[in-house]
N, C-alpha and C. Protein backbone atom coordinates (compact mmCIF):
# COMPACT_ATOMS: atom_id res chain seq x y z
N UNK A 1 43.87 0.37 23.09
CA UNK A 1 42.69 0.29 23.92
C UNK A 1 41.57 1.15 23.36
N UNK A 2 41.94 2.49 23.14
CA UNK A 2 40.55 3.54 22.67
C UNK A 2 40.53 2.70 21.08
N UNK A 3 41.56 2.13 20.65
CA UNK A 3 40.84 1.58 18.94
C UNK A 3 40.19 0.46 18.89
N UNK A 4 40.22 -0.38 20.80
CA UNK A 4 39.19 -0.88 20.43
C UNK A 4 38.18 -0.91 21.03
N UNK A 5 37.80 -0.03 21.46
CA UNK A 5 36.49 0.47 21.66
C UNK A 5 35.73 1.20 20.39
N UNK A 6 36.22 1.79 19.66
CA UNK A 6 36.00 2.58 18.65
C UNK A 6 35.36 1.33 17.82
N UNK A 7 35.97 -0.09 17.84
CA UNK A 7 35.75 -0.91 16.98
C UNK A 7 34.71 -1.48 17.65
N UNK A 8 34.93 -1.73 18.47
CA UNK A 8 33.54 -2.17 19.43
C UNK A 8 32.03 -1.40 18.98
N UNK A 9 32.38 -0.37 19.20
CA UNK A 9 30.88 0.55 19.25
C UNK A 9 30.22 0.56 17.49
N UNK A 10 31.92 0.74 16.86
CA UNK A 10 31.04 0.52 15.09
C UNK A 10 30.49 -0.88 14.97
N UNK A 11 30.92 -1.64 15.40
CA UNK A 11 30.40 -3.36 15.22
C UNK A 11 29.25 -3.47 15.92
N UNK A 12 28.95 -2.86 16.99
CA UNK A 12 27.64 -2.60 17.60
C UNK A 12 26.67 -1.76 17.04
N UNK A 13 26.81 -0.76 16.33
CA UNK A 13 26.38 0.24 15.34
C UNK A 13 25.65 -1.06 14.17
N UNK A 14 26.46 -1.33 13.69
CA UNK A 14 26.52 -2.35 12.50
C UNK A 14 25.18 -3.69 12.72
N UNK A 15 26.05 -3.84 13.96
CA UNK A 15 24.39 -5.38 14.25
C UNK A 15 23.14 -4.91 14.21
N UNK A 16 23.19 -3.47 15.33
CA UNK A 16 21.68 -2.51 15.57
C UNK A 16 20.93 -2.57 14.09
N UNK A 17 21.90 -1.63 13.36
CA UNK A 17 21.48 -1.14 11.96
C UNK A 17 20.76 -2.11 11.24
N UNK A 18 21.51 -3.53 11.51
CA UNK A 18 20.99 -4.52 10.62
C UNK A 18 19.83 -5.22 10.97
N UNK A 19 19.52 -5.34 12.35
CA UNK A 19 18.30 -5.86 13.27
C UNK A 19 17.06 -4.75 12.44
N UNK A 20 17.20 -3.47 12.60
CA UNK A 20 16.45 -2.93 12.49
C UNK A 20 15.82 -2.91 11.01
N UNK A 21 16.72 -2.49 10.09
CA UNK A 21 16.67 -3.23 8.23
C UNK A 21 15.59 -3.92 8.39
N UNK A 22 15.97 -5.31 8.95
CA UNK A 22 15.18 -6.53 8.89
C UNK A 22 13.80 -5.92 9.58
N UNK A 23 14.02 -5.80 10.52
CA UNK A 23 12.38 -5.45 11.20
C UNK A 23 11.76 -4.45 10.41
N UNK A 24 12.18 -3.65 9.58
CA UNK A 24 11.80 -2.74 8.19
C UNK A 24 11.56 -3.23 7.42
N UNK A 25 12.15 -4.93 6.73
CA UNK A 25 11.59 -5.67 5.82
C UNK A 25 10.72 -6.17 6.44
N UNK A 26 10.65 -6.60 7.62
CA UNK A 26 9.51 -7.77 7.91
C UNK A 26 7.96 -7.18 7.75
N UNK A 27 8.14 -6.11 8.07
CA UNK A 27 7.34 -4.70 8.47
C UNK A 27 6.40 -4.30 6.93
N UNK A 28 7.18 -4.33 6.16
CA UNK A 28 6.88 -4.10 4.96
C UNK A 28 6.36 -5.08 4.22
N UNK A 29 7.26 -6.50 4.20
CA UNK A 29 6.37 -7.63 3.52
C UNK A 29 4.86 -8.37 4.22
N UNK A 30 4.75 -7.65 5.68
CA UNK A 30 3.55 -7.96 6.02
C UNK A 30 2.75 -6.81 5.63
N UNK A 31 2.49 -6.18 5.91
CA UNK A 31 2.18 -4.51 5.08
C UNK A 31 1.75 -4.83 3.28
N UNK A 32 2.69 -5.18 2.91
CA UNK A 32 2.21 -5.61 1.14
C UNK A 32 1.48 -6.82 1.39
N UNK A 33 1.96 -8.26 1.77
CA UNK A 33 0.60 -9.21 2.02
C UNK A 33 -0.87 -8.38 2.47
N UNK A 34 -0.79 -7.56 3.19
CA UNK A 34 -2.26 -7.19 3.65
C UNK A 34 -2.51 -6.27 2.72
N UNK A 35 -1.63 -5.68 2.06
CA UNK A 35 -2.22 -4.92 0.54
C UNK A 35 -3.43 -5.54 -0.26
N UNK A 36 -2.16 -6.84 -0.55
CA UNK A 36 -2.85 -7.53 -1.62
C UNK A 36 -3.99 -7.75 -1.14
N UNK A 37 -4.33 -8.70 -0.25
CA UNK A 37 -5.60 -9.29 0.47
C UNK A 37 -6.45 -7.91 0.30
N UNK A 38 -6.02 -6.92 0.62
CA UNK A 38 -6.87 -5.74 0.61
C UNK A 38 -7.68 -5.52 -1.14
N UNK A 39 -7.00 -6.04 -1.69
CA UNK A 39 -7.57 -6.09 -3.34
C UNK A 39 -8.58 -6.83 -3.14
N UNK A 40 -8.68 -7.81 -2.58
CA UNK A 40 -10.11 -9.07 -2.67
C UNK A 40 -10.46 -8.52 -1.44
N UNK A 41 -10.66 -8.60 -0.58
CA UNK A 41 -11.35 -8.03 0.71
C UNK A 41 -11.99 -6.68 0.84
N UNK A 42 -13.26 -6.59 0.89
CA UNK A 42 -13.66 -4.98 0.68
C UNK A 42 -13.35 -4.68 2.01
N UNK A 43 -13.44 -4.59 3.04
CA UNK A 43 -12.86 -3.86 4.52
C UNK A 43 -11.71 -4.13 4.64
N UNK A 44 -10.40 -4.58 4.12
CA UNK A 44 -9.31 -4.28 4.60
C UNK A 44 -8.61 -3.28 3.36
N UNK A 45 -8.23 -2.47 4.20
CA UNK A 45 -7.44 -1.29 2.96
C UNK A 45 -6.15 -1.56 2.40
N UNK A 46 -6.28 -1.36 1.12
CA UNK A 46 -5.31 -1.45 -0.14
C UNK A 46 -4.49 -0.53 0.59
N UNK A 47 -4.61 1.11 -0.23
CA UNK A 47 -3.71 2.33 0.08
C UNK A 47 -2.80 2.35 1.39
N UNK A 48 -3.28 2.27 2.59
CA UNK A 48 -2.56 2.88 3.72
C UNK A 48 -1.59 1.53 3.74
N UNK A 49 -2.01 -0.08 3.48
CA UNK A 49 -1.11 -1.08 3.55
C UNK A 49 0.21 -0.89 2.50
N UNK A 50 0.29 -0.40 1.17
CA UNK A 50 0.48 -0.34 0.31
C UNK A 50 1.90 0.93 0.96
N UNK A 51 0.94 2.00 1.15
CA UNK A 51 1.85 3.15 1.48
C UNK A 51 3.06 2.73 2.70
N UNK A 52 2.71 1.93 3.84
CA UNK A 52 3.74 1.25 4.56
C UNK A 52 4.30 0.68 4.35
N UNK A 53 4.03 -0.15 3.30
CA UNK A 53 5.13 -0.88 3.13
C UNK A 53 6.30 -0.14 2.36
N UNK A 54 6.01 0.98 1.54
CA UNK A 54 6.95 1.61 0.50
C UNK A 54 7.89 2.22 1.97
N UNK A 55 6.95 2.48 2.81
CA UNK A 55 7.85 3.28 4.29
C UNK A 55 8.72 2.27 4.47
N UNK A 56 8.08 1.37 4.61
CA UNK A 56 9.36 0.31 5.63
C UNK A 56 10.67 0.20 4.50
N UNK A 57 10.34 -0.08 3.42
CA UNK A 57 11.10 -0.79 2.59
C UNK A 57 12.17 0.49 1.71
N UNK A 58 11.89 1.73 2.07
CA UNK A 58 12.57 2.88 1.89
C UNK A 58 13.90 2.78 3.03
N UNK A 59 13.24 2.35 4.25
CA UNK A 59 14.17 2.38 5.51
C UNK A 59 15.21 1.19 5.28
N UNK A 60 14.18 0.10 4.80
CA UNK A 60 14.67 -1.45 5.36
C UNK A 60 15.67 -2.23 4.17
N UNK A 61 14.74 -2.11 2.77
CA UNK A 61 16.06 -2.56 1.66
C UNK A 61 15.58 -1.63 0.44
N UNK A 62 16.81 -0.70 0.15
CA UNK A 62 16.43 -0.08 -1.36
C UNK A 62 16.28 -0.78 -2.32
N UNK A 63 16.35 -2.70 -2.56
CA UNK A 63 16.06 -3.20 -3.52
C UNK A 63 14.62 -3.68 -3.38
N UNK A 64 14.22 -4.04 -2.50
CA UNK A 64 12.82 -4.03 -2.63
C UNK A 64 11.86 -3.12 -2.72
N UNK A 65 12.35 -1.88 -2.06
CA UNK A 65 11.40 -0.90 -2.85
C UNK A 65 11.46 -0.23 -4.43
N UNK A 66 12.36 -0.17 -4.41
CA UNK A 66 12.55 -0.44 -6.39
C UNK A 66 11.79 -1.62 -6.71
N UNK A 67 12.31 -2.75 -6.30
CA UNK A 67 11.01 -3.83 -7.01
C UNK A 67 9.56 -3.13 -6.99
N UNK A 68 9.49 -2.66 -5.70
CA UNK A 68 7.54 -2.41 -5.54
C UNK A 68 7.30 -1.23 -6.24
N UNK A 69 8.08 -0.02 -6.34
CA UNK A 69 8.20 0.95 -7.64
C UNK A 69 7.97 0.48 -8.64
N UNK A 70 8.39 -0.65 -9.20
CA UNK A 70 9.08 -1.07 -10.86
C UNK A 70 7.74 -2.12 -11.08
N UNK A 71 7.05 -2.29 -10.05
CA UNK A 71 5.85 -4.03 -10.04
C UNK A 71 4.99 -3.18 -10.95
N UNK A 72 4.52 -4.09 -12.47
CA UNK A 72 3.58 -3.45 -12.89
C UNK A 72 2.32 -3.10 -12.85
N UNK A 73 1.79 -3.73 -11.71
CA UNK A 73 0.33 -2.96 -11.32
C UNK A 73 1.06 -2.19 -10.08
N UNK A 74 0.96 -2.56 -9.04
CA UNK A 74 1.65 -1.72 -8.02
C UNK A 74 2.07 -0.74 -7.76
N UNK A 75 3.10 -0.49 -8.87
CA UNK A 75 4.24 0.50 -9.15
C UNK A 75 3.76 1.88 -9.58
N UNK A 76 3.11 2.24 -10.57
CA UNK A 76 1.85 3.41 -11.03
C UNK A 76 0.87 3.56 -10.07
N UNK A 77 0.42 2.96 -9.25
CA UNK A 77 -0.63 3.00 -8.52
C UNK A 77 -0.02 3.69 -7.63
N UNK A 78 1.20 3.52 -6.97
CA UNK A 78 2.23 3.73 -6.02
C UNK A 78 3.07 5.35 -6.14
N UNK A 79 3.37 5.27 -7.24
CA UNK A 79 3.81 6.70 -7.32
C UNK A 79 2.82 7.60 -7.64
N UNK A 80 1.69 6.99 -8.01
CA UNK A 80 0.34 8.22 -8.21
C UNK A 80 -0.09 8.66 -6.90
N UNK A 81 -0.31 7.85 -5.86
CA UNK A 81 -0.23 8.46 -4.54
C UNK A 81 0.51 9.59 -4.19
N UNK A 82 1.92 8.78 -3.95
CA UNK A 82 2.77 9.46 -3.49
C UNK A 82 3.20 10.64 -3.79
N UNK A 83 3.23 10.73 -5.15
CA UNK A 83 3.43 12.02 -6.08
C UNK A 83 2.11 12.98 -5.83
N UNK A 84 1.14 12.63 -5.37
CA UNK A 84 -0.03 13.78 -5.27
C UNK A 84 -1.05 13.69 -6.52
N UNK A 85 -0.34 12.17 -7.62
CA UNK A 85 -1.01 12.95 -8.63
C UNK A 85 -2.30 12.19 -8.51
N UNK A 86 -2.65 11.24 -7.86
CA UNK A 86 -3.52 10.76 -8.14
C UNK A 86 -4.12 8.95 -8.72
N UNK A 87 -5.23 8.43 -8.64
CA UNK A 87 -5.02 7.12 -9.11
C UNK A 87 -6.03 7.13 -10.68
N UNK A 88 -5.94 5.76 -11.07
CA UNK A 88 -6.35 5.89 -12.36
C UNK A 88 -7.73 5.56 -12.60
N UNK A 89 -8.75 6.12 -13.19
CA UNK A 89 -10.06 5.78 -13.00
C UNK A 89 -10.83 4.94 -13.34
N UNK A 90 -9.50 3.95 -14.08
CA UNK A 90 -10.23 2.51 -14.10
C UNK A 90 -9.91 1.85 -12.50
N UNK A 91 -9.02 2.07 -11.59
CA UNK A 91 -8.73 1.56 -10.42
C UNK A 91 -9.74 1.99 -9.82
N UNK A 92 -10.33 3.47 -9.93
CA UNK A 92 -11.44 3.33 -8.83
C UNK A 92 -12.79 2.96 -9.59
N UNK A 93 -12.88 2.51 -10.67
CA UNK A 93 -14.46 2.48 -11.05
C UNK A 93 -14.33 0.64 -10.54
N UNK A 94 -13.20 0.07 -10.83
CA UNK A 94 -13.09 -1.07 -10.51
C UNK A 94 -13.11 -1.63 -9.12
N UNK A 95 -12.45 -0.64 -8.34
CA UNK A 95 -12.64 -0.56 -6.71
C UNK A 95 -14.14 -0.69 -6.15
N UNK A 96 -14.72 0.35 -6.31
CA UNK A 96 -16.00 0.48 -6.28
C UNK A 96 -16.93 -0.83 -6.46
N UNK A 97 -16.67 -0.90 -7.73
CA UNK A 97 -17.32 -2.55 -7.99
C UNK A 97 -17.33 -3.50 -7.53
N UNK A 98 -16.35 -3.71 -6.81
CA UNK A 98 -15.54 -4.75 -6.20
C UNK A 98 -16.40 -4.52 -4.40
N UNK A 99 -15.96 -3.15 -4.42
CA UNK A 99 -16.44 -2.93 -2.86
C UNK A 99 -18.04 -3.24 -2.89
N UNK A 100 -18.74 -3.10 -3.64
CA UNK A 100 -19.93 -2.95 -3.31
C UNK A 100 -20.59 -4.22 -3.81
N UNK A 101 -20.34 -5.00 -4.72
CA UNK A 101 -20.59 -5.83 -4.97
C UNK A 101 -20.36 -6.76 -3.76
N UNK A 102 -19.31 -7.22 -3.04
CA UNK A 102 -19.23 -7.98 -2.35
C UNK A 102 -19.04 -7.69 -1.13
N UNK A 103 -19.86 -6.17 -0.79
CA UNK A 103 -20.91 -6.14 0.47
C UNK A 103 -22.26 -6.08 0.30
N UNK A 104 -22.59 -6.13 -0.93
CA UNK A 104 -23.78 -6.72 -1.25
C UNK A 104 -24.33 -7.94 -1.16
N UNK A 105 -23.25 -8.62 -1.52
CA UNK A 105 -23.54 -10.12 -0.78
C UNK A 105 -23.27 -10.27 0.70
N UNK A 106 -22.57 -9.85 1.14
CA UNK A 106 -22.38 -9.61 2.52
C UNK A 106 -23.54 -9.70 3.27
N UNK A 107 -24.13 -8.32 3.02
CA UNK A 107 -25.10 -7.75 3.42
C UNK A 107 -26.97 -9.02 3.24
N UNK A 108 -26.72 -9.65 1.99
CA UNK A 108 -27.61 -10.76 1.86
C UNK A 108 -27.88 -11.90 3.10
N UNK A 109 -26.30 -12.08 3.27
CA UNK A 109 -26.07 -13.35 3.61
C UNK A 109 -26.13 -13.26 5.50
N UNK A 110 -26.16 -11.51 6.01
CA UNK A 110 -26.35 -11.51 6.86
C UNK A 110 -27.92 -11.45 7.71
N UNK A 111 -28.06 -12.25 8.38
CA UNK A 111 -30.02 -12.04 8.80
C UNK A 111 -29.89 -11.02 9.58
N UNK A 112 -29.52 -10.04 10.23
CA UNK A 112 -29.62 -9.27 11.14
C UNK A 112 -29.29 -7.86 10.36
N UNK A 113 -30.54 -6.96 10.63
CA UNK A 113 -30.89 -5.81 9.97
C UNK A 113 -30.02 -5.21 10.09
N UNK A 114 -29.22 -4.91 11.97
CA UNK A 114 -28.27 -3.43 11.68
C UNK A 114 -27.08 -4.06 11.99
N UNK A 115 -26.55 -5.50 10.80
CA UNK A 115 -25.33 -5.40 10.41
C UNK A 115 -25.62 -5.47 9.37
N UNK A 116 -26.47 -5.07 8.66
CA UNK A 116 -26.54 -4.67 7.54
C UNK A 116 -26.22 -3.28 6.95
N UNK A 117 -26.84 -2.51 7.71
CA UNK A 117 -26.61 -1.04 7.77
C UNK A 117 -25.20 -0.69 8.40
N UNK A 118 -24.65 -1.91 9.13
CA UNK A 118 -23.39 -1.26 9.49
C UNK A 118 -22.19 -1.63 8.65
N UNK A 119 -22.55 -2.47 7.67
CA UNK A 119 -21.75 -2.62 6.27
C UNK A 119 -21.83 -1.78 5.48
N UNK A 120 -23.02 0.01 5.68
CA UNK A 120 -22.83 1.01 5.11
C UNK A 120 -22.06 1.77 5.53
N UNK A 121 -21.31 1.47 6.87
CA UNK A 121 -20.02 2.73 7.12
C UNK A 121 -18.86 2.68 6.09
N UNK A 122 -18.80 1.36 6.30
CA UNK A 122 -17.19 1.52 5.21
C UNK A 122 -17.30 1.52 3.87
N UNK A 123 -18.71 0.71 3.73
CA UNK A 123 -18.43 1.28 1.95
C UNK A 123 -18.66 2.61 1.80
N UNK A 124 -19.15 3.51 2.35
CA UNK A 124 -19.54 5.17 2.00
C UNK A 124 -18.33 5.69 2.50
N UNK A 125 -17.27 4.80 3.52
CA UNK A 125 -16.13 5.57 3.65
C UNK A 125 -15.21 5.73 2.72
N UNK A 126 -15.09 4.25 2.71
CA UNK A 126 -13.90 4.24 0.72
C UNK A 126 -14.71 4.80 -0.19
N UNK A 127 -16.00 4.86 -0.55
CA UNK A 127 -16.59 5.32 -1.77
C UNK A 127 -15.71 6.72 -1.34
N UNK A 128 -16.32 7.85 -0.68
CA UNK A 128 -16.17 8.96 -0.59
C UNK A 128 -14.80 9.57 -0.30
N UNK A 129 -13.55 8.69 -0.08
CA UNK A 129 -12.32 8.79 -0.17
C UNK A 129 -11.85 8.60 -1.65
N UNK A 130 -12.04 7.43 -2.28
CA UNK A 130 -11.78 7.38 -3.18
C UNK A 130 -12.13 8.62 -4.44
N UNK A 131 -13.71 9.01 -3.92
CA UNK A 131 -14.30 10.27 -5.04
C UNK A 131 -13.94 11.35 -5.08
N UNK A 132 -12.84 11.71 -3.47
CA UNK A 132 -12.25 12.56 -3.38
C UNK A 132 -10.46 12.92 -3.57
N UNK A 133 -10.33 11.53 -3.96
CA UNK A 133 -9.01 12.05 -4.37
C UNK A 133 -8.93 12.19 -5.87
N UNK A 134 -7.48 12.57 -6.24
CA UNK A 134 -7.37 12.94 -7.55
C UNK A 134 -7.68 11.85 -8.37
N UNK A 135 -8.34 12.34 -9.67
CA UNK A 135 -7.95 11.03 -10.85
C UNK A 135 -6.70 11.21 -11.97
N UNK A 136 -6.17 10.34 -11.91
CA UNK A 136 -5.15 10.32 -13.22
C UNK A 136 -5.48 10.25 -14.17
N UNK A 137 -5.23 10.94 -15.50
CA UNK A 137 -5.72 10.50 -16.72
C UNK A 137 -4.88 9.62 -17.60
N UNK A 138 -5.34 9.14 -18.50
CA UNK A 138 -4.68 8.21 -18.98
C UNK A 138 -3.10 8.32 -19.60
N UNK A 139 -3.14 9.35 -19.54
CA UNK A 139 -1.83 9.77 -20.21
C UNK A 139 -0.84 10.30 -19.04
N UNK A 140 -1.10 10.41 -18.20
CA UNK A 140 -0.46 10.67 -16.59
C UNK A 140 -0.53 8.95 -16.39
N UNK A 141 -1.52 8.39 -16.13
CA UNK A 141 -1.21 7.07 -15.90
C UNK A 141 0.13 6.25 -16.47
N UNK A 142 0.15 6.73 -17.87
CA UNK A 142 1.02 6.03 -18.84
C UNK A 142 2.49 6.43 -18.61
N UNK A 143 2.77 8.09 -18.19
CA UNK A 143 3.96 8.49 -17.68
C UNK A 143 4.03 8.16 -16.01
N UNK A 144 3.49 7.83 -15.61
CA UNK A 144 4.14 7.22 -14.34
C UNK A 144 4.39 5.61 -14.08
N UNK A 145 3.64 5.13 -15.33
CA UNK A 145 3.88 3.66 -15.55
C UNK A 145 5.59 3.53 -16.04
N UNK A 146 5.71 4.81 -17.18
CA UNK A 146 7.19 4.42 -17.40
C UNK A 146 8.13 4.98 -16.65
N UNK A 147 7.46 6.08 -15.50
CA UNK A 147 8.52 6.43 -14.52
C UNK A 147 8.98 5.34 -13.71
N UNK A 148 7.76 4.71 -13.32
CA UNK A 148 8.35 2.92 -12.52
C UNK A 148 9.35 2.15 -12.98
N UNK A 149 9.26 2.27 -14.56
CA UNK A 149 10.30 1.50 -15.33
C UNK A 149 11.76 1.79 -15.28
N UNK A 150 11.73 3.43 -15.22
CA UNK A 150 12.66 4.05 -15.13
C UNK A 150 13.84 3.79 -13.97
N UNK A 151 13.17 3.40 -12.63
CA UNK A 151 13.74 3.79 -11.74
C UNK A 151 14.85 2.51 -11.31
């Protein structure tokens, strides 16, 4: 009788654990879709999507976060965060470009003056996030590219 309860509660242990995994992957592969989109989209953010998903997928499957470690753009970009060290300064001169360029058209295509000006909150927000975090240099870039490989 107590062995099978004992068996009971681990098999219940077991389903929980696995429900939750999954809701850690699901969690995460929506999290990286809105990454990406965050690459072409100047108002939706790369980093914080990017950084959740490595959360979920730490919790949810250690093989997919090794994949997103090991992805070759991704992966360097990913541990330069995380590690403190920083991103690479072709990512932000390219960011930048990207952001402003296509709230520049934005900003064209809108007739109304103060949504124009209110397409200056977020680009001066990422500009000035981005100017403030670390830059990687190329040779830090290159060792955390093969730390991805590594792992």
């Amino acid at each position: 009788m107590l062995l099978c309860r004992a068996e009971a509660a681990q098999e219940s242990y077991f389903k929980t654990t696995h429900v939750i995994k999954t809701l850690f992957n699901i969690a995460g592969t929506l999290a990286l879709v809105l990454a990406v989109m965050g690459l072409f989209l100047p108002l939706l953010p790369t980093t914080p999507f990017l950084l959740l998903a490595s959360a979920c997928y730490v919790r949810g499957s250690e093989r997919m976060h090794r994949w997103l470690l090991g992805h070759r753009i991704l992966g360097p970009y990913l541990i330069g965060i995380q590690t403190g060290r920083g991103i690479p300064l072709r990512a932000k001169i390219i960011t930048l470009i990207f952001l402003w360029a296509t709230l520049a058209v934005s900003a064209w295509h809108v007739p109304l003056p103060w949504v124009r000006l209110l397409l200056l909150l977020p680009g001066m927000g990422v500009t000035i996030y981005l100017l403030r975090m670390k830059t990687l240099t190329a040779a830090q870039s290159h060792a955390a590219a093969n730390d991805s490989r590594l792992k």
